[in-house]
N, C-alpha and C. Protein backbone atom coordinates (compact mmCIF):
# COMPACT_ATOMS: atom_id res chain seq x y z
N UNK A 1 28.96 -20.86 2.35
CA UNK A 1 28.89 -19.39 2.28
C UNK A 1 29.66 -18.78 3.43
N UNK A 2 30.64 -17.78 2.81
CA UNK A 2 31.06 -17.34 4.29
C UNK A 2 30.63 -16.22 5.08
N UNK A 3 29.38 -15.93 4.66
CA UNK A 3 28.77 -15.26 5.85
C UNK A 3 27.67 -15.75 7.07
N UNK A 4 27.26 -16.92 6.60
CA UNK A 4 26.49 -17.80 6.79
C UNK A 4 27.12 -19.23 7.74
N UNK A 5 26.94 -19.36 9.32
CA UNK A 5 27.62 -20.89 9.72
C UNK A 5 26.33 -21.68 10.21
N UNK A 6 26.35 -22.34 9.07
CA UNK A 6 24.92 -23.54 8.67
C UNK A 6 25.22 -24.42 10.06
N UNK A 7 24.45 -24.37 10.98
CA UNK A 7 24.59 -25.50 12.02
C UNK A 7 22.94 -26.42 12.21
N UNK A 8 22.73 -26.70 11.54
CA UNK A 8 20.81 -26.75 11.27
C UNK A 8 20.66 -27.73 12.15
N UNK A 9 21.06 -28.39 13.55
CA UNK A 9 20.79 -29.54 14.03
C UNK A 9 20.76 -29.65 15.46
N UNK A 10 20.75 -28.15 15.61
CA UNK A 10 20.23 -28.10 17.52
C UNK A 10 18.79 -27.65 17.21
N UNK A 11 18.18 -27.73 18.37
CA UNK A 11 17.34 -27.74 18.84
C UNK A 11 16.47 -26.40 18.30
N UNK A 12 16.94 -25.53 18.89
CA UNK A 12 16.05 -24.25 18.35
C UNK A 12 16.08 -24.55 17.07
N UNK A 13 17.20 -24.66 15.88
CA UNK A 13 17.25 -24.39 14.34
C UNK A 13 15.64 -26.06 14.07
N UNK A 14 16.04 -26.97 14.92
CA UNK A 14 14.69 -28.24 14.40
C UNK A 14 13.06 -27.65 14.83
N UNK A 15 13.16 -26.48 15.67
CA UNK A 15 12.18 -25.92 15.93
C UNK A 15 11.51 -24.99 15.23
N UNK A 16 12.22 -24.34 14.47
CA UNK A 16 12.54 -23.08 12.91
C UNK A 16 11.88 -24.27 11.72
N UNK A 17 12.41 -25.41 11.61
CA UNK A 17 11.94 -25.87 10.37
C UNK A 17 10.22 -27.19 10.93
N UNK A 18 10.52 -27.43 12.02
CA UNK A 18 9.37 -27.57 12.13
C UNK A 18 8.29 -26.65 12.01
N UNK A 19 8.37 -25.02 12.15
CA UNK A 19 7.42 -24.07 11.60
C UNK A 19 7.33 -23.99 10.14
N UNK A 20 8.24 -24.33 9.46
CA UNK A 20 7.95 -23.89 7.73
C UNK A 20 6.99 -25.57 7.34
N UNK A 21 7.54 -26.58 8.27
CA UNK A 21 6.35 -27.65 7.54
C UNK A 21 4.84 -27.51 8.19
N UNK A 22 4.77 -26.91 9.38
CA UNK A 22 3.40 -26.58 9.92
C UNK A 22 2.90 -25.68 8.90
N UNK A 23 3.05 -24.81 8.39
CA UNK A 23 2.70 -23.91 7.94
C UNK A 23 1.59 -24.26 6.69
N UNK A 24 2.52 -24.55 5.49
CA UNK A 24 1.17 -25.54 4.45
C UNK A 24 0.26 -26.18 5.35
N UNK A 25 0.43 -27.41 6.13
CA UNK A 25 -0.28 -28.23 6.72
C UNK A 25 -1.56 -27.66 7.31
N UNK A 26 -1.31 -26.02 8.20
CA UNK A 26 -2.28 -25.94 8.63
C UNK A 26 -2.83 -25.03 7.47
N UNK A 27 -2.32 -24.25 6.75
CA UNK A 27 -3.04 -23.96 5.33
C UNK A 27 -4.37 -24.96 4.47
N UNK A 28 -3.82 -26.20 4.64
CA UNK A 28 -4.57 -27.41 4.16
C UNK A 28 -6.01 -27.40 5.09
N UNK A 29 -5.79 -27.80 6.25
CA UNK A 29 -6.45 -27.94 7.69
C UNK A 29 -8.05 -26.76 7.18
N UNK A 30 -7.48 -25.26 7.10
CA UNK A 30 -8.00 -24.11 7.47
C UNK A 30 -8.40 -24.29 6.22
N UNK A 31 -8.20 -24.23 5.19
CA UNK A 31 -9.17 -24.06 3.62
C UNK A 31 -10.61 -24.73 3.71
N UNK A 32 -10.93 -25.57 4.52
CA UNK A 32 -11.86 -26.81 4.38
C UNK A 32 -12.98 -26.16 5.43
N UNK A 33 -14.07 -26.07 4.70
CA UNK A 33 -15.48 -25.01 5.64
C UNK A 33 -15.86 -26.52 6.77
N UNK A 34 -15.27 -26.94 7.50
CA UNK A 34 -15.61 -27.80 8.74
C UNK A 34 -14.99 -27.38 9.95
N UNK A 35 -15.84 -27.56 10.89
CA UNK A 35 -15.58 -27.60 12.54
C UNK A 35 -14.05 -27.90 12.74
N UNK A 36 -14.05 -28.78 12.21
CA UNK A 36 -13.16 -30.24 12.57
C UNK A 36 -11.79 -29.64 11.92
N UNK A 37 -12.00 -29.50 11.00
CA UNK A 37 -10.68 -29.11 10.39
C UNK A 37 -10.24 -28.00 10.61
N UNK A 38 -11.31 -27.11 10.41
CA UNK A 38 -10.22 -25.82 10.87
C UNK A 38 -9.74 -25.49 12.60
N UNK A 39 -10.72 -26.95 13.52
CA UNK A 39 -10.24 -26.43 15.08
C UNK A 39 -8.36 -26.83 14.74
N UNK A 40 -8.59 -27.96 13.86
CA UNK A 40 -7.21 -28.75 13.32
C UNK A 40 -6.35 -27.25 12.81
N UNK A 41 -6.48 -26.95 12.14
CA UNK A 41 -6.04 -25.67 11.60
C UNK A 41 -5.54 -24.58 12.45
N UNK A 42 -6.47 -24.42 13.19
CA UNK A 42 -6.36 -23.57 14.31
C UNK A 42 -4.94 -24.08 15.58
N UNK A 43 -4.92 -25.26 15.73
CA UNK A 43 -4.06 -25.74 16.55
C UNK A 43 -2.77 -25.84 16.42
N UNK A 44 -2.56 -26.12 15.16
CA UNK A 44 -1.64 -26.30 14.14
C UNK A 44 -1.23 -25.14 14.20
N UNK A 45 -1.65 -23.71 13.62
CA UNK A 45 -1.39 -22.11 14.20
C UNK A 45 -0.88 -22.00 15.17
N UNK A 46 -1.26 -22.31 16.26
CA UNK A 46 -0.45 -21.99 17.80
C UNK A 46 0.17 -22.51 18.12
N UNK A 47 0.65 -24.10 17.25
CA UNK A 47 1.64 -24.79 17.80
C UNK A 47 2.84 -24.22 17.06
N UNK A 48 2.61 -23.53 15.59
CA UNK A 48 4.04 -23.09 15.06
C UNK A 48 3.69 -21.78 15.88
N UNK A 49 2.78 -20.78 16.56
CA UNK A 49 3.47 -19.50 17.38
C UNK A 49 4.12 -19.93 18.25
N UNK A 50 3.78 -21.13 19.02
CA UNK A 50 4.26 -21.87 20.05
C UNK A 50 6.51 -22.01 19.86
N UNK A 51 6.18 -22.64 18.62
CA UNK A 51 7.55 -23.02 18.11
C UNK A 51 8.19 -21.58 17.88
N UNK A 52 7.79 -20.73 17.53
CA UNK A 52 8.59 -19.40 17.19
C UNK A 52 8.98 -18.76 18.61
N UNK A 53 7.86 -18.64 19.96
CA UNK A 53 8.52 -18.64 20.99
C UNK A 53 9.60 -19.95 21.53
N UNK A 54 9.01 -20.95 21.91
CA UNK A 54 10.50 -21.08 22.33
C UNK A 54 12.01 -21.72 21.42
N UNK A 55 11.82 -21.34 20.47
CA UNK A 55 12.73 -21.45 19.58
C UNK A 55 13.92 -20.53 19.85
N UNK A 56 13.30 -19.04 19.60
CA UNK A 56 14.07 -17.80 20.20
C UNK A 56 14.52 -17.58 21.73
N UNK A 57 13.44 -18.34 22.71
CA UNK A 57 14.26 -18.77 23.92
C UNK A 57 14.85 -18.91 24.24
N UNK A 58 15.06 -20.80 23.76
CA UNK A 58 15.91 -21.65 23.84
C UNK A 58 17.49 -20.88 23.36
N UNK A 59 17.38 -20.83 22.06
CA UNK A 59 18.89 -20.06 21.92
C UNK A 59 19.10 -19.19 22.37
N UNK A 60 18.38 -18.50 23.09
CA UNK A 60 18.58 -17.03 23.82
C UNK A 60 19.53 -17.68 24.97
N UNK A 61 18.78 -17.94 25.70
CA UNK A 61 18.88 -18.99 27.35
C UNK A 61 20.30 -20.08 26.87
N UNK A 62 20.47 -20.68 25.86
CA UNK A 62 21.59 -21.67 26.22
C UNK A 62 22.52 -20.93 24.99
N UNK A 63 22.66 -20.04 24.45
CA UNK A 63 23.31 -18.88 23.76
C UNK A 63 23.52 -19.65 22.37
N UNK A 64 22.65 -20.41 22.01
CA UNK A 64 22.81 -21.08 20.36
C UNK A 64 21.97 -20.18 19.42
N UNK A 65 22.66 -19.44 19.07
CA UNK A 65 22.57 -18.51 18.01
C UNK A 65 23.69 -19.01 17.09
N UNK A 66 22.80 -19.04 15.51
CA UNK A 66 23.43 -19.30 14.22
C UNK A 66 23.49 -18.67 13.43
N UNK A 67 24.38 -19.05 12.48
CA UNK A 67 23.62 -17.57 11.21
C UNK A 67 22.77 -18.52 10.32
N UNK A 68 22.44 -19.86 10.48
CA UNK A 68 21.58 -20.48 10.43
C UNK A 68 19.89 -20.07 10.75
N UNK A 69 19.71 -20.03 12.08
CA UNK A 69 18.86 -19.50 12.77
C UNK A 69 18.58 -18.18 12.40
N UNK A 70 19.58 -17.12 12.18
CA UNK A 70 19.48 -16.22 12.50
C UNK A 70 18.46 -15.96 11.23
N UNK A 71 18.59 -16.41 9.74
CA UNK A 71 18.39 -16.23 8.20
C UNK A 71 17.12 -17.11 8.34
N UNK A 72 16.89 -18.22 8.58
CA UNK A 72 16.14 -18.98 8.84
C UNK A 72 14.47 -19.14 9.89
N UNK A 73 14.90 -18.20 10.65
CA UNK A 73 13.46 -17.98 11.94
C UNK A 73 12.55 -16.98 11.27
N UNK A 74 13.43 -15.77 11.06
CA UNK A 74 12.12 -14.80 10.07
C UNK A 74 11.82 -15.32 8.79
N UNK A 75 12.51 -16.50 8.22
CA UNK A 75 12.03 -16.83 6.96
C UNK A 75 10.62 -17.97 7.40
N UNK A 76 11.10 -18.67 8.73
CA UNK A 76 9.83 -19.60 8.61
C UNK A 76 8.63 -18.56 9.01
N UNK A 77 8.97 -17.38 9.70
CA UNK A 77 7.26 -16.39 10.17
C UNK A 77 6.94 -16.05 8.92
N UNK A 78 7.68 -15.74 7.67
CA UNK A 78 7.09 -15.33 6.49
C UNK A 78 6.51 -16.08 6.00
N UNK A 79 7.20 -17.66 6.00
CA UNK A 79 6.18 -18.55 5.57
C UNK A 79 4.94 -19.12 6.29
N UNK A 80 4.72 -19.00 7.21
CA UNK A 80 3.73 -19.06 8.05
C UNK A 80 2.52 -17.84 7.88
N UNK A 81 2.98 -16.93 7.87
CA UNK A 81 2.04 -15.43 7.30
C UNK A 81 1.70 -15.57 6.47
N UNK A 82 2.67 -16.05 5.38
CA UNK A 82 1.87 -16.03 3.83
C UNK A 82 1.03 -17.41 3.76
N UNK A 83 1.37 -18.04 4.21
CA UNK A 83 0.73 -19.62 3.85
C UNK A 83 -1.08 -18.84 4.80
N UNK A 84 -0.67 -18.41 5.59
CA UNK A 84 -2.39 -17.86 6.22
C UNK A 84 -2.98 -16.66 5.71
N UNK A 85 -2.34 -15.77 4.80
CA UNK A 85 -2.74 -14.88 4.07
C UNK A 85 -3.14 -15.33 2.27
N UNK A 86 -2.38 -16.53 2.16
CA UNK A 86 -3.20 -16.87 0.70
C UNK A 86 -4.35 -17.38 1.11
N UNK A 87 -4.41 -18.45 2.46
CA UNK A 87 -5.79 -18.98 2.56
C UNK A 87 -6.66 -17.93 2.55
N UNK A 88 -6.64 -16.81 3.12
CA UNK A 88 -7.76 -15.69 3.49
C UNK A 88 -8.23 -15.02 2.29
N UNK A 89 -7.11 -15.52 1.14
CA UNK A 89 -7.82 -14.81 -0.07
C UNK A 89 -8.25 -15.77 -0.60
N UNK A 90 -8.41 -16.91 0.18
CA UNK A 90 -8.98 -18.28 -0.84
C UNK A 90 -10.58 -17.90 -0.39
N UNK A 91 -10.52 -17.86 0.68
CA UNK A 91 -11.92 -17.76 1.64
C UNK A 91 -12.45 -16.45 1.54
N UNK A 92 -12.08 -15.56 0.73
CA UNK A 92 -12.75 -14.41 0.49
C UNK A 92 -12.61 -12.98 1.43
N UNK A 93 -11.79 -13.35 2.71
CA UNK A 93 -11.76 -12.54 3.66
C UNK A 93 -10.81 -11.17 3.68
N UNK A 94 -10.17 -11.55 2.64
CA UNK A 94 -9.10 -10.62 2.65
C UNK A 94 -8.67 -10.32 0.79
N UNK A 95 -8.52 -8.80 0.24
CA UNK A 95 -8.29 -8.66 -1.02
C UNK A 95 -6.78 -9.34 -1.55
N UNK A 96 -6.69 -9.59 -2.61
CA UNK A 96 -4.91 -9.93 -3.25
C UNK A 96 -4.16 -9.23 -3.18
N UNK A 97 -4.42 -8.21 -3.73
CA UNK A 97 -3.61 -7.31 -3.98
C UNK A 97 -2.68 -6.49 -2.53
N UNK A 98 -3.62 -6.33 -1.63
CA UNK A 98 -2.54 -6.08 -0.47
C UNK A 98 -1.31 -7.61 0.10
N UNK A 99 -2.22 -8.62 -0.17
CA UNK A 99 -1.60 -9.55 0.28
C UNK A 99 0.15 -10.16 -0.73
N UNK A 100 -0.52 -9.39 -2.12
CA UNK A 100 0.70 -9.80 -3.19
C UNK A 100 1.87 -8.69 -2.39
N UNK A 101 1.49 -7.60 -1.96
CA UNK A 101 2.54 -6.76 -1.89
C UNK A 101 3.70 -7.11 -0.98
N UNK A 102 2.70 -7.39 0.26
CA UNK A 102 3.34 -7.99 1.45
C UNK A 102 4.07 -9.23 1.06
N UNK A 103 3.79 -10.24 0.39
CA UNK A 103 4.64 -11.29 0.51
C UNK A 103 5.53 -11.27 -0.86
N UNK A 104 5.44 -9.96 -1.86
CA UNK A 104 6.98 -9.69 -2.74
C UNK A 104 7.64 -9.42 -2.03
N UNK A 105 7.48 -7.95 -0.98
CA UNK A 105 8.21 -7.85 -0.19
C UNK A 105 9.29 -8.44 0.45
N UNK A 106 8.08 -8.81 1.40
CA UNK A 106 8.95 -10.13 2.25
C UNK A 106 9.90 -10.98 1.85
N UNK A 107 9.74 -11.41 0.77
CA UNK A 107 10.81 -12.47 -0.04
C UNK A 107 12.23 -11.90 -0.67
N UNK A 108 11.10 -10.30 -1.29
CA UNK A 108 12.65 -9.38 -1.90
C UNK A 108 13.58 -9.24 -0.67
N UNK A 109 12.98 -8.78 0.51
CA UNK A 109 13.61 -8.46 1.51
C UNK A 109 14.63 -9.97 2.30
N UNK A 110 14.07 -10.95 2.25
CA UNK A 110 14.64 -12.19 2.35
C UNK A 110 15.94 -12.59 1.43
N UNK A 111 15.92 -12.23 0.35
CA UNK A 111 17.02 -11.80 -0.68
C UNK A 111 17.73 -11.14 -0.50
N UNK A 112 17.43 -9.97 -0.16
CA UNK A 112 18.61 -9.08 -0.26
C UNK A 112 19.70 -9.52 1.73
N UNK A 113 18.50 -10.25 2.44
CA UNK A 113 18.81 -10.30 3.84
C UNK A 113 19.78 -11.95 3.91
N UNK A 114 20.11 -12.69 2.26
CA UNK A 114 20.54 -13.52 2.08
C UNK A 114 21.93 -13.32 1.48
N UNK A 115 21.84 -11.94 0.55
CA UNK A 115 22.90 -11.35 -0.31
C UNK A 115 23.98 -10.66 1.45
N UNK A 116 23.17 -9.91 2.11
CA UNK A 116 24.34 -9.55 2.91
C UNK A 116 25.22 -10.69 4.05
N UNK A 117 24.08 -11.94 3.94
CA UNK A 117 25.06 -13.09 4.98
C UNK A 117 25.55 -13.59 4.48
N UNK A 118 25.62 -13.25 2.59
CA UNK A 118 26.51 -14.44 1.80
C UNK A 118 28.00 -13.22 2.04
N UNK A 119 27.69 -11.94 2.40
CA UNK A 119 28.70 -10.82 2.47
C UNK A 119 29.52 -10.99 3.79
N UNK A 120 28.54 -11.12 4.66
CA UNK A 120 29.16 -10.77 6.37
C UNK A 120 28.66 -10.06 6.87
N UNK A 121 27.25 -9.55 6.27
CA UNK A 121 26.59 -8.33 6.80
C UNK A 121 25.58 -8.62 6.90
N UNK A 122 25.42 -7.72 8.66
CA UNK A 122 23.61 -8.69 9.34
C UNK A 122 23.21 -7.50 9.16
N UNK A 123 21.56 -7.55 8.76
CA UNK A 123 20.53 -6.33 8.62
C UNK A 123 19.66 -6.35 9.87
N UNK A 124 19.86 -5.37 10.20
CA UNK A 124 19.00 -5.23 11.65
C UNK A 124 17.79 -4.68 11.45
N UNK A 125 16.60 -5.58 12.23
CA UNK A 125 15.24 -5.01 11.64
C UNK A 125 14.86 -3.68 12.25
N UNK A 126 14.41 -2.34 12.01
CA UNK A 126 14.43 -1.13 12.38
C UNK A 126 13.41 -1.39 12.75
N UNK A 127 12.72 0.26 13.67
CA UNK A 127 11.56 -0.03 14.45
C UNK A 127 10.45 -0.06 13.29
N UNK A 128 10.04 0.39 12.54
CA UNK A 128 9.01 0.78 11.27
C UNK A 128 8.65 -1.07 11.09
N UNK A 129 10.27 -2.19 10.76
CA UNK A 129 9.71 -3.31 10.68
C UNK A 129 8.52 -3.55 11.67
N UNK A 130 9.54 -3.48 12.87
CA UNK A 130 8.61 -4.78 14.35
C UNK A 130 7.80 -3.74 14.10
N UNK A 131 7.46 -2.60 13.46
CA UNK A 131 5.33 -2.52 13.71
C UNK A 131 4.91 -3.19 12.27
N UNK A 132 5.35 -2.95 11.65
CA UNK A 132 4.93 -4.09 10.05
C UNK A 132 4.87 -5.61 10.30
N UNK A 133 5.63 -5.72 11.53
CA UNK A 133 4.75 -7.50 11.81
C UNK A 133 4.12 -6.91 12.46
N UNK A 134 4.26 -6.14 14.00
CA UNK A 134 2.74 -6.70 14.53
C UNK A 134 1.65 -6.16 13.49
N UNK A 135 1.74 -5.38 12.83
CA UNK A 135 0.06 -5.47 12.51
C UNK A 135 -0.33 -6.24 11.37
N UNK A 136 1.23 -7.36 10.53
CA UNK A 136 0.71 -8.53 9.80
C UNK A 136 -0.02 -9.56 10.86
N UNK A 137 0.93 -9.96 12.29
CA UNK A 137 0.14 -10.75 13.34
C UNK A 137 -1.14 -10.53 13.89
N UNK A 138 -1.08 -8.94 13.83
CA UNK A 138 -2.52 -8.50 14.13
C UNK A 138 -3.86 -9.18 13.45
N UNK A 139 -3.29 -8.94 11.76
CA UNK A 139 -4.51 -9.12 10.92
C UNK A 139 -4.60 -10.64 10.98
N UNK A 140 -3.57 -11.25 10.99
CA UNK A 140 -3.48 -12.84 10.35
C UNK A 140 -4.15 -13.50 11.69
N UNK A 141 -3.72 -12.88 12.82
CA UNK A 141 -3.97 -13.26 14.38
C UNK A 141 -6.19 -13.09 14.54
N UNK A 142 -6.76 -11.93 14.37
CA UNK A 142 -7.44 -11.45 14.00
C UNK A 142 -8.57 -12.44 13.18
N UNK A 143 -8.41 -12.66 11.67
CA UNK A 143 -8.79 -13.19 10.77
C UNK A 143 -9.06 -14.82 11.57
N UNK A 144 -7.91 -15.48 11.93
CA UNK A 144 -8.44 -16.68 11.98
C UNK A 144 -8.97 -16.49 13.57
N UNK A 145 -8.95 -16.14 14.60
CA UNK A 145 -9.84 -16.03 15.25
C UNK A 145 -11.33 -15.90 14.96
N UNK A 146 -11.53 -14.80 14.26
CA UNK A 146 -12.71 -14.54 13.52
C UNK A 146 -13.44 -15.97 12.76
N UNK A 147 -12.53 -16.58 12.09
CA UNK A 147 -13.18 -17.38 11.07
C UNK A 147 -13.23 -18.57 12.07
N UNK A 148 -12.60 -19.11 12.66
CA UNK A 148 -12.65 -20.01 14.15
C UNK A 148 -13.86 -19.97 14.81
N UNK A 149 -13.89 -18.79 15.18
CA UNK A 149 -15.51 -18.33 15.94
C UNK A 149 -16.91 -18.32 15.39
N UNK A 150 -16.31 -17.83 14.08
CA UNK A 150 -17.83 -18.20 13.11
C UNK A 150 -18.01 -19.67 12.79
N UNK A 151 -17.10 -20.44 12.68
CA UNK A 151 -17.19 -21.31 11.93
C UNK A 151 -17.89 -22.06 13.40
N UNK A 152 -17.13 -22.23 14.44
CA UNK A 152 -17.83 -23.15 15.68
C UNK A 152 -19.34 -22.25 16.09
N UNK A 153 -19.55 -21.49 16.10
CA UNK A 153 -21.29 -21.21 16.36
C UNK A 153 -21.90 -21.35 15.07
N UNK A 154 -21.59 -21.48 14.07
CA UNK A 154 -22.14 -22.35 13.18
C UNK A 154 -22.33 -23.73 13.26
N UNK A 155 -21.56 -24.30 13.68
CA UNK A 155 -21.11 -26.13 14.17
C UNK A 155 -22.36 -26.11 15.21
N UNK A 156 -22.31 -25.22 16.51
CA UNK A 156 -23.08 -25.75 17.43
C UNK A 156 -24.56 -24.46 17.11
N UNK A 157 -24.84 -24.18 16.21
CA UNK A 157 -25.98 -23.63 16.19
C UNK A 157 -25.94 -22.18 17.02
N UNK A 158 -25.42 -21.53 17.52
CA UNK A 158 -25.69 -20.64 18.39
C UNK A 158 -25.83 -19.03 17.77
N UNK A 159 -27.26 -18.74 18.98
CA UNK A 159 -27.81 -17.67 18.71
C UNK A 159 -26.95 -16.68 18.88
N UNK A 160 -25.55 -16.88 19.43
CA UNK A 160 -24.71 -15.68 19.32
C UNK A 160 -23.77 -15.56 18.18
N UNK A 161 -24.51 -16.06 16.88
CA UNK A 161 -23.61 -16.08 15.94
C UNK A 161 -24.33 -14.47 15.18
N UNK A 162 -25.14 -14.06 15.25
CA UNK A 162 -26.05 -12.81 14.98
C UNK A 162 -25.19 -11.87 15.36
N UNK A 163 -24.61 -12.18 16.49
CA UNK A 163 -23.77 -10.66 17.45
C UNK A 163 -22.29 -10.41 16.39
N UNK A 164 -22.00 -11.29 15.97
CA UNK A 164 -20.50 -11.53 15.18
C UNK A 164 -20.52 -11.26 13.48
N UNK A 165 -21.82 -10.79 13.08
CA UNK A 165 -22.41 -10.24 11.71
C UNK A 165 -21.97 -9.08 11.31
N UNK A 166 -21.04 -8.77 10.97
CA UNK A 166 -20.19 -7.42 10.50
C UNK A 166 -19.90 -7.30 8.90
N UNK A 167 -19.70 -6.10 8.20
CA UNK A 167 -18.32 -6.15 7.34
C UNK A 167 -17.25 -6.39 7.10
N UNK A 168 -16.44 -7.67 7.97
CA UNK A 168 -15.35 -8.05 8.10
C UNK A 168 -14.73 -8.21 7.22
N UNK A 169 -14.90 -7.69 5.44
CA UNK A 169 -14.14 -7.80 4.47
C UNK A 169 -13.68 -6.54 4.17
N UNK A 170 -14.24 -5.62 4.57
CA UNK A 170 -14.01 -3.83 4.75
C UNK A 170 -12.89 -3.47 6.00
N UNK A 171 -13.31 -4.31 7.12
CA UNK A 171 -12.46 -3.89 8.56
C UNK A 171 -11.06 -4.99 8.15
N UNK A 172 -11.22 -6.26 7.48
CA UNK A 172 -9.69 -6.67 7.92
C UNK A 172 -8.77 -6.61 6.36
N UNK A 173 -9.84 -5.89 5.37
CA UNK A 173 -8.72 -5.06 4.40
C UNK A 173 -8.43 -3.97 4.91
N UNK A 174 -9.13 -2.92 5.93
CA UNK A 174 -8.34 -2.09 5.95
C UNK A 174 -7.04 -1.78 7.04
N UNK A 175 -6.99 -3.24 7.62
CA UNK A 175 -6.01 -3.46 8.51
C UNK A 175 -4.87 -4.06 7.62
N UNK A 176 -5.19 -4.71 6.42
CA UNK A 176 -3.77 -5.21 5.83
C UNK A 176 -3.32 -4.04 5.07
N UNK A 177 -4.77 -3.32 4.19
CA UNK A 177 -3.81 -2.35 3.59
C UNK A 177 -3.10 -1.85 4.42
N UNK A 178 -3.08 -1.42 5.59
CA UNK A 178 -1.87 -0.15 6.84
C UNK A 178 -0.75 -1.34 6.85
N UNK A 179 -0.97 -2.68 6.73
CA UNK A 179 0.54 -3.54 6.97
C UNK A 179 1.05 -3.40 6.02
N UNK A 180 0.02 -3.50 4.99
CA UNK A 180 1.07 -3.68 3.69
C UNK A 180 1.62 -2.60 2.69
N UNK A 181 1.14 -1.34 3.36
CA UNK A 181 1.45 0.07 2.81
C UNK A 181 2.86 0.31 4.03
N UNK A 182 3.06 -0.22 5.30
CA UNK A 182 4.00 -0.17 6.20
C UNK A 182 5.01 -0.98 5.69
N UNK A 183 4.47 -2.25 4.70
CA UNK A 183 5.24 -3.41 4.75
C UNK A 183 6.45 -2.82 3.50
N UNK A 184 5.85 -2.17 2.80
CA UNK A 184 6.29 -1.50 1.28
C UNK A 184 7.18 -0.50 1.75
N UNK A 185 7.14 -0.05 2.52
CA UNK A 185 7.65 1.20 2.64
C UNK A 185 8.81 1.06 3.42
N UNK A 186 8.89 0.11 4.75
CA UNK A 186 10.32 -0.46 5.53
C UNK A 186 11.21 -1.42 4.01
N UNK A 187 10.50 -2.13 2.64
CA UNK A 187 10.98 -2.70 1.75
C UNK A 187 12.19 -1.79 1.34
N UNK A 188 11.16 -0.36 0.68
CA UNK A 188 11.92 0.38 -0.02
C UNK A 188 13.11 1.23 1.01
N UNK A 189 13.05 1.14 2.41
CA UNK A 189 14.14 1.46 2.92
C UNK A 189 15.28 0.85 3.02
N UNK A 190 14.77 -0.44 3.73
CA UNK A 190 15.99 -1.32 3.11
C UNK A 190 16.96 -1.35 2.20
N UNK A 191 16.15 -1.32 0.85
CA UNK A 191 17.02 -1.57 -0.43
C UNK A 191 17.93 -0.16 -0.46
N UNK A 192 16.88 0.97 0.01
CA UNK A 192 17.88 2.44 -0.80
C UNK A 192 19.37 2.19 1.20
N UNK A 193 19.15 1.43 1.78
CA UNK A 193 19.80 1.47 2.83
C UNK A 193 21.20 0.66 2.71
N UNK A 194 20.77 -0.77 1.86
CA UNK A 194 21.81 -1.56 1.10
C UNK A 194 21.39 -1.55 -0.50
N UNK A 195 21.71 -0.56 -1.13
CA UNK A 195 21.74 -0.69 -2.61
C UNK A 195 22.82 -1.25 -2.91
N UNK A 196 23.86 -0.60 -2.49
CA UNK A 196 25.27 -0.98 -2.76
C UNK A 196 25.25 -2.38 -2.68
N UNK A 197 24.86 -3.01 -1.90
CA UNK A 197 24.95 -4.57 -2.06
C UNK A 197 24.33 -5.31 -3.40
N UNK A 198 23.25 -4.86 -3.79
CA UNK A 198 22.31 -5.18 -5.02
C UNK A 198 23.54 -4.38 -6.38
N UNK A 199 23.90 -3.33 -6.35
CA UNK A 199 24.64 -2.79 -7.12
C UNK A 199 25.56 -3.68 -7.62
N UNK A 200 26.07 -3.78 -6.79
CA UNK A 200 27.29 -4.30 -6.71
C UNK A 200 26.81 -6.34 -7.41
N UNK A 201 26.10 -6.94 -7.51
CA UNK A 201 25.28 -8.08 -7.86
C UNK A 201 25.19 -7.55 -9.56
N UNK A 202 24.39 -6.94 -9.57
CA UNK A 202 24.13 -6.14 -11.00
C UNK A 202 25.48 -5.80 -11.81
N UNK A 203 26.23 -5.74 -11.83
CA UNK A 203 27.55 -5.19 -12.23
C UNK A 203 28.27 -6.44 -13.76
């Protein structure tokens, strides 16, 4: 592709795809109502946030930037988000329907952010995005903390599991609906921002 220079074999880009195979894995980990597995789950989580920082570092600091990397790093956080946002609707914690929106999105937007590097044209994420992740990191960040914490004072019995007794299916839908009503709405800018590119596909 010539908008695209595939170099997939330094360091940061093996750090990018080591996050898209963490991702199922700790999906697997976190589905399973045990101590054990979801601390597994849980670890697995911070080792791909782990990888998303110094991934972006590393090429920052020794200037290996790809258009590899470049197409590739927000695709493994999407897959990492969604792989922890289907679990949450496995586990009841979170509704579908905000979660379907967010990850059409994401993917349409991955498409069309594939159509302009097959062009020569980089899409720069506007400010409206970086708050549509943080408050997907928020919720996803949020949620498994939550379910982490319940799940170990359950493991060890503790009387401070009483204090942590909320509506948490009311408070962390109404944190995805605001991502995913944010998430919809930076979508539809995008596209009316590069139609012409989709147009022009359609033809």
């Amino acid at each position: 592709m010539s908008g695209i220079d595939y170099q997939p074999m330094n360091t940061p880009n093996k750090l990018t795809l080591l996050r898209i195979i963490i991702a199922p894995v700790f999906m697997y980990f976190f589905l399973f109502d045990s101590f054990y597995m979801r601390l597994a789950g849980l670890v697995l989580f911070v080792i791909a946030a782990l990888t998303d920082l110094a991934d972006g570092h590393y090429a920052r600091k020794y200037g290996i930037i790809t258009g590899f990397g470049k197409f590739m790093d927000p695709l493994a956080d999407k897959i990492l988000v969604s792989c922890a946002l289907v679990s949450f609707i496995a586990l009841k914690y979170v509704s579908p329907l905000p979660v379907m929106l967010i990850i059409g999105r994401e993917f349409a937007i991955t498409g069309l952010r594939l159509l302009a590097a097959y062009r020569g044209v980089v899409i720069p994420p506007t400010w409206w995005a970086k708050v549509k992740t943080f408050l997907q990191l928020t919720v996803v960040g949020g949620v498994i903390g939550y379910v982490s914490l319940i799940t170990s004072l359950e493991h060890f019995n503790s009387p401070a599991l009483q204090l942590f007794q909320f509506d948490h299916y009311f408070y962390f839908n109404l944190l995805l609906w605001g991502a995913a009503v944010i998430t919809v709405w930076t979508g539809i800018d995008y596209v009316v921002k590069y139609f012409f590119m989709i147009k022009s596909v359609l033809k």
